[in-house]
PDB file of N, CA and C in Angstrom:
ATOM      1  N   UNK A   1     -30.702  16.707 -31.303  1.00  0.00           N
ATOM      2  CA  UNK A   1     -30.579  15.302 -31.668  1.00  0.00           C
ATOM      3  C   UNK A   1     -29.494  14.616 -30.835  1.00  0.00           C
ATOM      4  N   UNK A   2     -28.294  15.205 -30.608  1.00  0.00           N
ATOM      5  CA  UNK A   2     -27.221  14.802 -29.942  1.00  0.00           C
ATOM      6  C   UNK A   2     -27.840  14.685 -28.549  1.00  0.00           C
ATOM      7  N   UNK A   3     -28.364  15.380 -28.010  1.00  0.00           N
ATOM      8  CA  UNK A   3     -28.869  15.372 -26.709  1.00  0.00           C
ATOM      9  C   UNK A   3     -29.772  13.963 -25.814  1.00  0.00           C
ATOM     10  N   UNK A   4     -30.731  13.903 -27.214  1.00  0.00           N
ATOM     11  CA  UNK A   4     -31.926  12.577 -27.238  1.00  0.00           C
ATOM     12  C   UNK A   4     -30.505  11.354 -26.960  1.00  0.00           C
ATOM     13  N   UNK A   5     -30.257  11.744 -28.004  1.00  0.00           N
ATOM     14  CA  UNK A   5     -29.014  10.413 -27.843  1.00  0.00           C
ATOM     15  C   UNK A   5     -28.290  10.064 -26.945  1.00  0.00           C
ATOM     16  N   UNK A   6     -27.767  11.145 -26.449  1.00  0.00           N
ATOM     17  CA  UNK A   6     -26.739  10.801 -25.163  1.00  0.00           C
ATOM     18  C   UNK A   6     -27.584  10.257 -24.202  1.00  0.00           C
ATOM     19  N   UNK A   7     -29.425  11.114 -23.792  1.00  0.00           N
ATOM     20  CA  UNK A   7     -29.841  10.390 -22.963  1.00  0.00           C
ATOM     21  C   UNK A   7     -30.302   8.817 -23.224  1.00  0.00           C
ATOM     22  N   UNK A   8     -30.297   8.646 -24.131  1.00  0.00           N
ATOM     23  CA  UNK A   8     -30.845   7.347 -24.565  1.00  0.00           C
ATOM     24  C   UNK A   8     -29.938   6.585 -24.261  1.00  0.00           C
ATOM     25  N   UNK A   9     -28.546   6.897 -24.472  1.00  0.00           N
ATOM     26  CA  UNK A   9     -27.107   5.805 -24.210  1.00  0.00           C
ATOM     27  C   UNK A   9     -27.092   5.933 -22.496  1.00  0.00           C
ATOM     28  N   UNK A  10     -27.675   6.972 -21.999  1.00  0.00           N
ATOM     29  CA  UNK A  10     -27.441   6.978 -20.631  1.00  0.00           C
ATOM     30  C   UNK A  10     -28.048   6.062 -19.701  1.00  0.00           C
ATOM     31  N   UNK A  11     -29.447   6.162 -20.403  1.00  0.00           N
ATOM     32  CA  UNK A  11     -30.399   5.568 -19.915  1.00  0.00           C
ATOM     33  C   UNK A  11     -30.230   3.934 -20.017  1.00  0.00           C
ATOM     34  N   UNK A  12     -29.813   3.398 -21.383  1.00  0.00           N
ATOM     35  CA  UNK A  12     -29.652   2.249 -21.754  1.00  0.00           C
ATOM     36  C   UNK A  12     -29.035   1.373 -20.497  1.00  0.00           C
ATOM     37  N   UNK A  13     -27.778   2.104 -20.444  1.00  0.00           N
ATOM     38  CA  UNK A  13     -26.424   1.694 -19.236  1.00  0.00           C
ATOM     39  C   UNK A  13     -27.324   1.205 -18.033  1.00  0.00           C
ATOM     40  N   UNK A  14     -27.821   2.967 -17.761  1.00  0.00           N
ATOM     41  CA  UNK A  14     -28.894   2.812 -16.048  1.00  0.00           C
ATOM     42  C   UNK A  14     -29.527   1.521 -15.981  1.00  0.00           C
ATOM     43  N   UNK A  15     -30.359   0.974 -17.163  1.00  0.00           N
ATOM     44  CA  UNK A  15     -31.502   0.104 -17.201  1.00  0.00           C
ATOM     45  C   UNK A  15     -30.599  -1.242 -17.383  1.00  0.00           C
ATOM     46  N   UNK A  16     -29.707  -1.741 -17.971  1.00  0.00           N
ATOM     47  CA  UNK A  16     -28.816  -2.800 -17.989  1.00  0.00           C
ATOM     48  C   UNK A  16     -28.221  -2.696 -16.631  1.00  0.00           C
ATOM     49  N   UNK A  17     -27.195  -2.146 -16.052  1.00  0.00           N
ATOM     50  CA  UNK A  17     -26.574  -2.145 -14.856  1.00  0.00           C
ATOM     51  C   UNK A  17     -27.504  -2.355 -13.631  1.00  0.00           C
ATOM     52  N   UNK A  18     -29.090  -1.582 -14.143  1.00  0.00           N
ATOM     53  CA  UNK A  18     -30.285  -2.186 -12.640  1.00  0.00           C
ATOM     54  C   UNK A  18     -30.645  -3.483 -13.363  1.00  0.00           C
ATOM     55  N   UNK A  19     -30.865  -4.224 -13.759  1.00  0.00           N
ATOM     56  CA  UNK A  19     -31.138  -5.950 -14.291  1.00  0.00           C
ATOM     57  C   UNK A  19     -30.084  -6.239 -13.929  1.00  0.00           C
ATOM     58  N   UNK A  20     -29.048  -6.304 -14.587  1.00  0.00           N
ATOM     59  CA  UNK A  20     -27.547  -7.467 -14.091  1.00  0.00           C
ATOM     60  C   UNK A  20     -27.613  -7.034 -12.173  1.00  0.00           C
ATOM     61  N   UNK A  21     -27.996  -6.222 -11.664  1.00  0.00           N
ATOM     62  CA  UNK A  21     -27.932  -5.963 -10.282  1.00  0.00           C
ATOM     63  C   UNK A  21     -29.184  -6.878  -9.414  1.00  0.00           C
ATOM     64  N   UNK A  22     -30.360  -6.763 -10.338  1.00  0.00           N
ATOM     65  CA  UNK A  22     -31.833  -7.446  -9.824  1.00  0.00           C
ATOM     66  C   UNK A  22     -31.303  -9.054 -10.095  1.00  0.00           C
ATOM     67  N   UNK A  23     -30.495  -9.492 -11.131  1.00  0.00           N
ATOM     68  CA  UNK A  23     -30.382 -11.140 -11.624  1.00  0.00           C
ATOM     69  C   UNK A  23     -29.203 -11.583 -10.229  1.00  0.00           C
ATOM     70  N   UNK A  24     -28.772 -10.355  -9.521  1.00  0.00           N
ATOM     71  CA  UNK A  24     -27.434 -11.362  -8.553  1.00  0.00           C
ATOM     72  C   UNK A  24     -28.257 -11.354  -7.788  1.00  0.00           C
ATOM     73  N   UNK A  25     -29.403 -10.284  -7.265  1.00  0.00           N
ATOM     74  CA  UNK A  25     -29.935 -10.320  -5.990  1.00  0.00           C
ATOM     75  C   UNK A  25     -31.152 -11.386  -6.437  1.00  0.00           C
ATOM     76  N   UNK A  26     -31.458 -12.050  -7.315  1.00  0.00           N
ATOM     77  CA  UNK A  26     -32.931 -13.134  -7.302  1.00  0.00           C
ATOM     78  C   UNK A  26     -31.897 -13.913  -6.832  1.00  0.00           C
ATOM     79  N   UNK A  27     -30.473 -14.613  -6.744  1.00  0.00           N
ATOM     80  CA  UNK A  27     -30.251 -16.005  -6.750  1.00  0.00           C
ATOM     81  C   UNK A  27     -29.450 -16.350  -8.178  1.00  0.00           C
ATOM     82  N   UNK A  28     -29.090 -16.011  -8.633  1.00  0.00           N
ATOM     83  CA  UNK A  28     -28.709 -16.401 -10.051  1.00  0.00           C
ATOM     84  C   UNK A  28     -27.418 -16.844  -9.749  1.00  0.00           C
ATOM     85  N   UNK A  29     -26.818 -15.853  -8.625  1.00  0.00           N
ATOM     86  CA  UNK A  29     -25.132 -16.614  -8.168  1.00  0.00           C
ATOM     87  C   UNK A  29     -25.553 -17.839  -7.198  1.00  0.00           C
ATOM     88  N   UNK A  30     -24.883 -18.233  -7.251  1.00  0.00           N
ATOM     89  CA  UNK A  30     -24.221 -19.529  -6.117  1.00  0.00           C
ATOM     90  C   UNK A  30     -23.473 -19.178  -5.153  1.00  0.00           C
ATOM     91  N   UNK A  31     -23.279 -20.049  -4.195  1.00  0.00           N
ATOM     92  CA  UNK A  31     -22.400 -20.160  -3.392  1.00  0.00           C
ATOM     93  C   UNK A  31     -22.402 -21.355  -2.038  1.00  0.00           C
ATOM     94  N   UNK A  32     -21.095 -21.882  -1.786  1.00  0.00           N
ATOM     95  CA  UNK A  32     -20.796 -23.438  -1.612  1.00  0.00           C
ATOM     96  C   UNK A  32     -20.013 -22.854  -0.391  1.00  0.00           C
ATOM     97  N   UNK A  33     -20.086 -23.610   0.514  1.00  0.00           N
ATOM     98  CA  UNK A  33     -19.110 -23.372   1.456  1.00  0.00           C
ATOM     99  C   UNK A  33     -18.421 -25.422   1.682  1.00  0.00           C
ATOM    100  N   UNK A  34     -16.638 -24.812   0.537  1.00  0.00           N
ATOM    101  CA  UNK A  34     -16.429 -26.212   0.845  1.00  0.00           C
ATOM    102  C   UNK A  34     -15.170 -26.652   2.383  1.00  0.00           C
ATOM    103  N   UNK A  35     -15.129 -27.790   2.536  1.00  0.00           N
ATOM    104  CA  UNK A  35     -14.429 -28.727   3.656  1.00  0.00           C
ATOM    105  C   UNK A  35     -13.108 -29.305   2.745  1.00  0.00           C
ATOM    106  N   UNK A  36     -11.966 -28.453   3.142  1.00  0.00           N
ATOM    107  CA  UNK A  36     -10.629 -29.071   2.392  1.00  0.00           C
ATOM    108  C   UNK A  36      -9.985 -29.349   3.301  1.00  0.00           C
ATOM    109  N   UNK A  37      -9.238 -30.387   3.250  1.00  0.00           N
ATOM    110  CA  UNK A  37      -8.394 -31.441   4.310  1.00  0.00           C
ATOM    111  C   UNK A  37      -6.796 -31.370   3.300  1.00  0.00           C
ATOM    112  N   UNK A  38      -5.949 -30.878   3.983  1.00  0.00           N
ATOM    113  CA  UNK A  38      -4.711 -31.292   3.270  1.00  0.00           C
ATOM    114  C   UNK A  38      -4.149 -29.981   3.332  1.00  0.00           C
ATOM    115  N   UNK A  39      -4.247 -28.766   3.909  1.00  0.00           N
ATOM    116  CA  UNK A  39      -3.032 -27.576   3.638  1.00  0.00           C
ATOM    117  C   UNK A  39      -2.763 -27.677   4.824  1.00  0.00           C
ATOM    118  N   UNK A  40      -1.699 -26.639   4.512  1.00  0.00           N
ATOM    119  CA  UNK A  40      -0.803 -26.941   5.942  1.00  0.00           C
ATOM    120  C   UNK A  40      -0.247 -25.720   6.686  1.00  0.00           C
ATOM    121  N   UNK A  41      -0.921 -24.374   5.788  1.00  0.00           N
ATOM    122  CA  UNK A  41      -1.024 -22.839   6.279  1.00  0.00           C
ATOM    123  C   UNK A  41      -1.553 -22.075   5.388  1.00  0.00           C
ATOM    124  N   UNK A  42      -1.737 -20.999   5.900  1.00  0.00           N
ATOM    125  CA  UNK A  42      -2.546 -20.224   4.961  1.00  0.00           C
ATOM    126  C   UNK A  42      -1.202 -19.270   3.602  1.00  0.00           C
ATOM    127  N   UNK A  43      -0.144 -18.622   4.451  1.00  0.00           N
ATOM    128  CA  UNK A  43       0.318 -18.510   3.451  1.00  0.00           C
ATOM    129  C   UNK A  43       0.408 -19.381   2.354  1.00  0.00           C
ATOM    130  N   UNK A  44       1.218 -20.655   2.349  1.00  0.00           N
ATOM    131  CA  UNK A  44       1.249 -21.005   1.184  1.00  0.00           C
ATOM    132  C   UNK A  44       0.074 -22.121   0.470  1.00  0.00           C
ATOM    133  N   UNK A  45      -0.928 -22.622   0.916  1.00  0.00           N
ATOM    134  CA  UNK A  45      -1.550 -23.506   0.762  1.00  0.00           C
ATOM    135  C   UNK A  45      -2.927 -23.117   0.757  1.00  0.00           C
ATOM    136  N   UNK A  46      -3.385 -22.530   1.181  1.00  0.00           N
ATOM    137  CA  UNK A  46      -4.482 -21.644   1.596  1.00  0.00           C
ATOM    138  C   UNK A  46      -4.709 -20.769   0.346  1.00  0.00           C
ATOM    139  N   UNK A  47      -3.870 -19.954   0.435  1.00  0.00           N
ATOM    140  CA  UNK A  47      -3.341 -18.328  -0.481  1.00  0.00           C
ATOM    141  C   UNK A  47      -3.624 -18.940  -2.311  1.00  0.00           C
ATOM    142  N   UNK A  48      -3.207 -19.871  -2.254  1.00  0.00           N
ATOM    143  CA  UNK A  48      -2.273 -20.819  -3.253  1.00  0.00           C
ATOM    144  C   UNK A  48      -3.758 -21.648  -4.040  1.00  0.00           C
ATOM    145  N   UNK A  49      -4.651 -21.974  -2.921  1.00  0.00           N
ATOM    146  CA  UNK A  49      -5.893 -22.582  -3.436  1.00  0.00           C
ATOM    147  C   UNK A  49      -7.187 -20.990  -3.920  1.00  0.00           C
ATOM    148  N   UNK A  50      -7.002 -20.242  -3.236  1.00  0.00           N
ATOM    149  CA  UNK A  50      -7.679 -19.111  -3.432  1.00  0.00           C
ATOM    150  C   UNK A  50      -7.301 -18.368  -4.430  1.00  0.00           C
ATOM    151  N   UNK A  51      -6.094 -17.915  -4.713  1.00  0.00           N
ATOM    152  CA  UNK A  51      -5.372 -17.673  -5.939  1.00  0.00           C
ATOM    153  C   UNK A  51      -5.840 -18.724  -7.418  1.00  0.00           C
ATOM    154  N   UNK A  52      -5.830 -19.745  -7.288  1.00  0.00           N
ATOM    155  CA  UNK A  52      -6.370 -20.230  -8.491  1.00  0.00           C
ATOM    156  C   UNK A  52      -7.720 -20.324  -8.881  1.00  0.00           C
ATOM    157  N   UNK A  53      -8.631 -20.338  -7.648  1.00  0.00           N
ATOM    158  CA  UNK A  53     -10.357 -20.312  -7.380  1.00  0.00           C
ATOM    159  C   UNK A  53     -10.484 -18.873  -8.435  1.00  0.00           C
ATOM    160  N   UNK A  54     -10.011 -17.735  -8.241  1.00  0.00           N
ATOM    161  CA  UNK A  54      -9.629 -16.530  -8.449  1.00  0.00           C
ATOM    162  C   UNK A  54      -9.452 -16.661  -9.630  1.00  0.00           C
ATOM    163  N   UNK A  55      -9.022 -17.560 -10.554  1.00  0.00           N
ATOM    164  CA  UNK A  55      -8.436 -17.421 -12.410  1.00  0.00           C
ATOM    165  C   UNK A  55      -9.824 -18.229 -12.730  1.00  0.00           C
ATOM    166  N   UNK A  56     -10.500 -18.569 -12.026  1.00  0.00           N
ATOM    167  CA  UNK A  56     -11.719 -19.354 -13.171  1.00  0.00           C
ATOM    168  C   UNK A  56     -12.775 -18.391 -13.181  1.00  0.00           C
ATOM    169  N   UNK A  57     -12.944 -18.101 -14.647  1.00  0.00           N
ATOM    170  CA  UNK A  57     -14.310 -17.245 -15.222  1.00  0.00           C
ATOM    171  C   UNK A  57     -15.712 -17.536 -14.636  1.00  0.00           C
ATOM    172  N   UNK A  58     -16.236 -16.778 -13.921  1.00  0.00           N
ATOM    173  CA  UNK A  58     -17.966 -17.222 -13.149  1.00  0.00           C
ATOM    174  C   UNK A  58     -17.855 -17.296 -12.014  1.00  0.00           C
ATOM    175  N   UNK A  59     -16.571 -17.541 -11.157  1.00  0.00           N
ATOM    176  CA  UNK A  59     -15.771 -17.283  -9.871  1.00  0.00           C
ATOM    177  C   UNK A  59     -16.089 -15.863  -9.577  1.00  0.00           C
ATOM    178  N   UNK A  60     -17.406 -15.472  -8.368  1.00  0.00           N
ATOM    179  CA  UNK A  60     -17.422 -14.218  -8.169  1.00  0.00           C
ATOM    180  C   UNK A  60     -16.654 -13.317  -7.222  1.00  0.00           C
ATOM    181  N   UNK A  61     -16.050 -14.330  -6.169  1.00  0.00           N
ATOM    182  CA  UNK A  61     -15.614 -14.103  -4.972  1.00  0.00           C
ATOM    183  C   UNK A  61     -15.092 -15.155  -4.256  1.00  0.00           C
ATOM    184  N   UNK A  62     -14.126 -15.726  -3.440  1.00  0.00           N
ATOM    185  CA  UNK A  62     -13.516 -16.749  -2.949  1.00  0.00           C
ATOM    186  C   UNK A  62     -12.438 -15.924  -1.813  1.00  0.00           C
ATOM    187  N   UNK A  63     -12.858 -16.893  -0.541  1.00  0.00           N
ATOM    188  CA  UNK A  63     -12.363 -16.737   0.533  1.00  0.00           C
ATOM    189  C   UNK A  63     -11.680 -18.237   0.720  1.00  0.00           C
ATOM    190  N   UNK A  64     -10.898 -18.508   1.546  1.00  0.00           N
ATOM    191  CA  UNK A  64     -10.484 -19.809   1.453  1.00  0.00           C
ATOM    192  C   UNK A  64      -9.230 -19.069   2.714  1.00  0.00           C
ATOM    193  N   UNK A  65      -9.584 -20.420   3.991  1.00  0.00           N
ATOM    194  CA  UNK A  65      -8.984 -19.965   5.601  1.00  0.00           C
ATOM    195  C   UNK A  65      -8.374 -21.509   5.655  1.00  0.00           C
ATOM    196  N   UNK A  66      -6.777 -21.414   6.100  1.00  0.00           N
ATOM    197  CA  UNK A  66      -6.320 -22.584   6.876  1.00  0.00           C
ATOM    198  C   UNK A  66      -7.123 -22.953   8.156  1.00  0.00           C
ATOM    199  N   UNK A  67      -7.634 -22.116   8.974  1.00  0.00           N
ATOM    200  CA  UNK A  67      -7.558 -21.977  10.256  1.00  0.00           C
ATOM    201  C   UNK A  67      -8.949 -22.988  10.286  1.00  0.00           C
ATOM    202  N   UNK A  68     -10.012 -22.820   9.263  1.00  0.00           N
ATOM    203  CA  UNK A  68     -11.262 -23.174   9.502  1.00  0.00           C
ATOM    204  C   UNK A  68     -11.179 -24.469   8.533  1.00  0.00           C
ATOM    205  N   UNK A  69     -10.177 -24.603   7.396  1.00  0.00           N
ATOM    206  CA  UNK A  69     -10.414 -25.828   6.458  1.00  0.00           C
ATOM    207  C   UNK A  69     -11.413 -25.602   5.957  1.00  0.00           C
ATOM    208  N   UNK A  70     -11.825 -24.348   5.538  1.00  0.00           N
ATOM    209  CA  UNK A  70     -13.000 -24.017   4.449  1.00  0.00           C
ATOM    210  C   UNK A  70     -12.384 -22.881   3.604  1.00  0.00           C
ATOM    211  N   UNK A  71     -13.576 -23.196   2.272  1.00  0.00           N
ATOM    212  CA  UNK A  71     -13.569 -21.895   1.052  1.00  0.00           C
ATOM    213  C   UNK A  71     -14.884 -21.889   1.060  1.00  0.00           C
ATOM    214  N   UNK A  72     -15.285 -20.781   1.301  1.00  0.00           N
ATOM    215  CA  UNK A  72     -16.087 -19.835   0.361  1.00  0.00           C
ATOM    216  C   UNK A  72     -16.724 -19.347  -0.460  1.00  0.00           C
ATOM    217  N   UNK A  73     -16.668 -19.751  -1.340  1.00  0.00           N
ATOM    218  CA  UNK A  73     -17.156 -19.196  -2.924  1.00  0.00           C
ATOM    219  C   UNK A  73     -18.494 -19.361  -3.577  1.00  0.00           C
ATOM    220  N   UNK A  74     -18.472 -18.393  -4.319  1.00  0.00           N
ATOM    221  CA  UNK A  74     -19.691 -17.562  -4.915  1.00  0.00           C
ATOM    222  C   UNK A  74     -19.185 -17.730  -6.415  1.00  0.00           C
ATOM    223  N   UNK A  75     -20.180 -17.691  -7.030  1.00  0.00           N
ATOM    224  CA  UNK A  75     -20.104 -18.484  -8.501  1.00  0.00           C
ATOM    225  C   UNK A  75     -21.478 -18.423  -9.362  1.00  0.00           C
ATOM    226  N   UNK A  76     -21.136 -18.072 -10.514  1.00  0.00           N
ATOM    227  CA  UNK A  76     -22.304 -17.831 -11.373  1.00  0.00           C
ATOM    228  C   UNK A  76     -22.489 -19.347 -12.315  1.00  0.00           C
ATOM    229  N   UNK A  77     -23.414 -20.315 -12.039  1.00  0.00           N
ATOM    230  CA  UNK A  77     -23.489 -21.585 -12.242  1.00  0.00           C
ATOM    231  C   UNK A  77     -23.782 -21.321 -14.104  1.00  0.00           C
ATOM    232  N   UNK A  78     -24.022 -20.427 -14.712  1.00  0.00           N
ATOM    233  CA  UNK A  78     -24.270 -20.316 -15.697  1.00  0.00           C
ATOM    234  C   UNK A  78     -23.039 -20.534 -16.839  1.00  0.00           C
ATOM    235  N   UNK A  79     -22.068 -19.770 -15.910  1.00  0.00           N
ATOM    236  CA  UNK A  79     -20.690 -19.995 -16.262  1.00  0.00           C
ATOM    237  C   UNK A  79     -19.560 -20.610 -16.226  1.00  0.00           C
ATOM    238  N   UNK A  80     -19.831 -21.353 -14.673  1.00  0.00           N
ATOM    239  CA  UNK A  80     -18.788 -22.318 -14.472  1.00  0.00           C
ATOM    240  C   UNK A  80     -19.525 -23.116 -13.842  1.00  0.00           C
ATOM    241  N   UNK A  81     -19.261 -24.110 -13.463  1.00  0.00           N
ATOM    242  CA  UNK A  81     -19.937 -25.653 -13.170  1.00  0.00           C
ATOM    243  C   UNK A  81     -19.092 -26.018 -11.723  1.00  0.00           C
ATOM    244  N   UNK A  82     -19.708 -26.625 -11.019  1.00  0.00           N
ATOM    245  CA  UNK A  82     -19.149 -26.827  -9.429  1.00  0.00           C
ATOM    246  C   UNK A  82     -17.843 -27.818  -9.535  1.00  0.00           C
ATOM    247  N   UNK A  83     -18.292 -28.594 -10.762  1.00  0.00           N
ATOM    248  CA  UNK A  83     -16.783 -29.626 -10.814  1.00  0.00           C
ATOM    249  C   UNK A  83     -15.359 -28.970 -11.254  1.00  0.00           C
ATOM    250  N   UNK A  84     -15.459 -27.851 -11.919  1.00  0.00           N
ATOM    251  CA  UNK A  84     -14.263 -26.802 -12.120  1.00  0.00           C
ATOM    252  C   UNK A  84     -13.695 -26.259 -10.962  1.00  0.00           C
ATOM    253  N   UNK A  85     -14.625 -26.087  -9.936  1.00  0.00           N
ATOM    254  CA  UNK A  85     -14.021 -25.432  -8.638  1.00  0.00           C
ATOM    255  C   UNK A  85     -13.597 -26.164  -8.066  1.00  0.00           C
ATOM    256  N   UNK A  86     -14.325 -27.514  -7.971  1.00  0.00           N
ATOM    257  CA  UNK A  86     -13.822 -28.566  -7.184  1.00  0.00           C
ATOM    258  C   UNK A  86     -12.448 -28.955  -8.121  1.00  0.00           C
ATOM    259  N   UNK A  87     -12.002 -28.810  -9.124  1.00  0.00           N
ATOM    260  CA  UNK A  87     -10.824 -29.517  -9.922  1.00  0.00           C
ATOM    261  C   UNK A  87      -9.667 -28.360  -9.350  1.00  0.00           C
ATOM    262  N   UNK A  88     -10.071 -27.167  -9.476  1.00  0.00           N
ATOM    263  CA  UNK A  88      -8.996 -26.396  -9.039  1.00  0.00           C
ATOM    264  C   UNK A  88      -8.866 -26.371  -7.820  1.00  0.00           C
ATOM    265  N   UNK A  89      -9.921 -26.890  -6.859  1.00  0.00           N
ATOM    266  CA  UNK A  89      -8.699 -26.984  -5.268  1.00  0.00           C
ATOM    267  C   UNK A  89      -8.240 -28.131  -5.625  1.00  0.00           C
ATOM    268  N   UNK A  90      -8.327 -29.039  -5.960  1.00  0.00           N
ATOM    269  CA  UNK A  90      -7.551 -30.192  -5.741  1.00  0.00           C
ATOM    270  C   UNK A  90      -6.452 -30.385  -6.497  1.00  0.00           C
ATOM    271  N   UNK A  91      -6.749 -29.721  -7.396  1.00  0.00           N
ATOM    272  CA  UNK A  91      -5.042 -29.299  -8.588  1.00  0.00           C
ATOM    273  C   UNK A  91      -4.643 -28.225  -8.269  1.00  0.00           C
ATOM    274  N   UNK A  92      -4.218 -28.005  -7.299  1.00  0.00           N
ATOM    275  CA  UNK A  92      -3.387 -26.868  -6.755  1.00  0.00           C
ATOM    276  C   UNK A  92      -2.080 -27.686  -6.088  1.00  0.00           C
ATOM    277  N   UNK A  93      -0.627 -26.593  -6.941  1.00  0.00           N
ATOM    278  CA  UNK A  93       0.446 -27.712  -6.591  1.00  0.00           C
ATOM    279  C   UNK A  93       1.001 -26.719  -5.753  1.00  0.00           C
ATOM    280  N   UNK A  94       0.967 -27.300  -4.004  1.00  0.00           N
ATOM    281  CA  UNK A  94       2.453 -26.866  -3.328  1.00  0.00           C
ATOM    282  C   UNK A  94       2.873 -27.626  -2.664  1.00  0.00           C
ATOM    283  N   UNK A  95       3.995 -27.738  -3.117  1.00  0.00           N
ATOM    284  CA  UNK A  95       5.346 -28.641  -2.822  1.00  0.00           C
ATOM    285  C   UNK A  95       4.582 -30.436  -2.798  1.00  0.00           C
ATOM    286  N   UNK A  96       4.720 -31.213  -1.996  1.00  0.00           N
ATOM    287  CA  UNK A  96       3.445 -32.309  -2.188  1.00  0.00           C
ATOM    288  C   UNK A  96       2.483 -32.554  -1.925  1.00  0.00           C
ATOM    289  N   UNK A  97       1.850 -31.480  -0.938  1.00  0.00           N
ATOM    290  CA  UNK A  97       0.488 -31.418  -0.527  1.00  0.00           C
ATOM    291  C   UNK A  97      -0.171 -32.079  -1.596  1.00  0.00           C
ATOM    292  N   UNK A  98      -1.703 -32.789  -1.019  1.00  0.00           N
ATOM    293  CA  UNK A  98      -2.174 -33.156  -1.780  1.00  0.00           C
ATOM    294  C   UNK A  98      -4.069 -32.496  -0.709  1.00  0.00           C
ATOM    295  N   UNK A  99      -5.001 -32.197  -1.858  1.00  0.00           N
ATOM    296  CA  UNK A  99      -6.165 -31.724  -0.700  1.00  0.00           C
ATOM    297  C   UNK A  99      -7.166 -32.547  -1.626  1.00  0.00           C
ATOM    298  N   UNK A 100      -7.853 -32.764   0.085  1.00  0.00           N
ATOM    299  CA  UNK A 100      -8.937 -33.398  -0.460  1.00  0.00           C
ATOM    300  C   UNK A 100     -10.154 -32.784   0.104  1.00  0.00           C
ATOM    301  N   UNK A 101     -11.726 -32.763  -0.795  1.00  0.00           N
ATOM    302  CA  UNK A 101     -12.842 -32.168  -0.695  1.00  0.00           C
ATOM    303  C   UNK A 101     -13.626 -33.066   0.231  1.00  0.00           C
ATOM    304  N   UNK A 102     -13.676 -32.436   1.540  1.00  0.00           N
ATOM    305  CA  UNK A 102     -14.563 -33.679   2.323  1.00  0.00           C
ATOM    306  C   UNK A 102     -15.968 -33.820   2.526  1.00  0.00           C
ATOM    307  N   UNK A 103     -16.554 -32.023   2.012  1.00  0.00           N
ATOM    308  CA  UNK A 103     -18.015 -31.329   2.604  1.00  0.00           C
ATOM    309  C   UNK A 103     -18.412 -30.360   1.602  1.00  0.00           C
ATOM    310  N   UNK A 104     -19.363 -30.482   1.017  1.00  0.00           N
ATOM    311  CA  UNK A 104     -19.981 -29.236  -0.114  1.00  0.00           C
ATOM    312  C   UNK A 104     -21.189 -28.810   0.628  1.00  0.00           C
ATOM    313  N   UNK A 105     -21.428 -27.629   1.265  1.00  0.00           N
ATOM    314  CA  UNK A 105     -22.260 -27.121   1.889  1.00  0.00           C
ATOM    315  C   UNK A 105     -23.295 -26.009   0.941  1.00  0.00           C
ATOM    316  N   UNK A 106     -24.400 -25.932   0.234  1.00  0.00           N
ATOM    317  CA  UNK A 106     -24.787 -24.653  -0.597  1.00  0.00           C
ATOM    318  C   UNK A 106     -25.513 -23.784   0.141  1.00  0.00           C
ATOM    319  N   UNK A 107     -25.146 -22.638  -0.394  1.00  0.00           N
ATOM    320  CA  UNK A 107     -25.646 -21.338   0.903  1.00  0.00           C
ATOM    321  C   UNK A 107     -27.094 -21.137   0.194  1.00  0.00           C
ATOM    322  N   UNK A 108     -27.890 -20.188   0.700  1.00  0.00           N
ATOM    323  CA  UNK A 108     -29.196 -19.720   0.112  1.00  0.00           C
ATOM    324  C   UNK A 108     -28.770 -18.485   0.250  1.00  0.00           C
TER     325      UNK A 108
END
C-alpha cells in the first residue's frame, strides 16, 4: 500500500512539473523589451532598476543594461500587469535621476 502511494505522489509531481513546463513553453509568459532614458551607469542606476523589476511577483527574469538603455523582462501577465513594471522603473530612487519609458517592444 505504501508503495502504490509513494508512486502515486511521485507521479503526481512528474505530471504537474511537465504542465507548468508545457504552459511557459505555449506562451503563457511575456516578455517586453523596454527603452529607458535617464540612468547614468549601470552600477548604480541600471543595477538599482533591475533590483526592483526583481521584487515584483510574476517577474520571471529581468536584465536591464546602461550601455543599451534597455530591460528585458519576462513576466507572467496572469500575475502582474505591464503597468507594475512600468511603475517600478520609473519609481526607482537614485540620488535624482529621474527615468523615463520611451519604447515597449513585445517579444514572441
Amino acid at each position: 500500500m505504501k508503495n502504490k502511494l509513494c508512486i502515486l505522489v511521485v507521479a503526481s509531481i512528474f505530471f504537474c512539473t511537465l504542465l507548468s513546463a508545457q504552459e511557459n513553453q505555449s506562451g503563457l509568459l511575456k516578455q517586453v523589451e523596454i527603452t529607458i532614458e535617464g540612468m547614468a551607469c549601470q552600477a548604480g542606476c541600471a543595477d538599482a532598476i533591475n533590483k526592483n523589476l526583481e521584487k515584483i511577483q510574476g517577474v520571471t527574469g529581468s536584465s536591464v543594461s546602461f550601455a543599451n538603455g534597455k530591460a528585458l523582462v519576462s513576466y507572467d501577465p496572469k500575475t502582474v500587469k505591464l503597468d507594475a513594471i512600468k511603475a517600478a522603473i520609473m519609481g526607482t530612487k537614485v540620488k535624482e535621476y529621474r527615468y523615463t519609458i520611451t519604447h515597449i517592444i513585445k517579444k514572441e
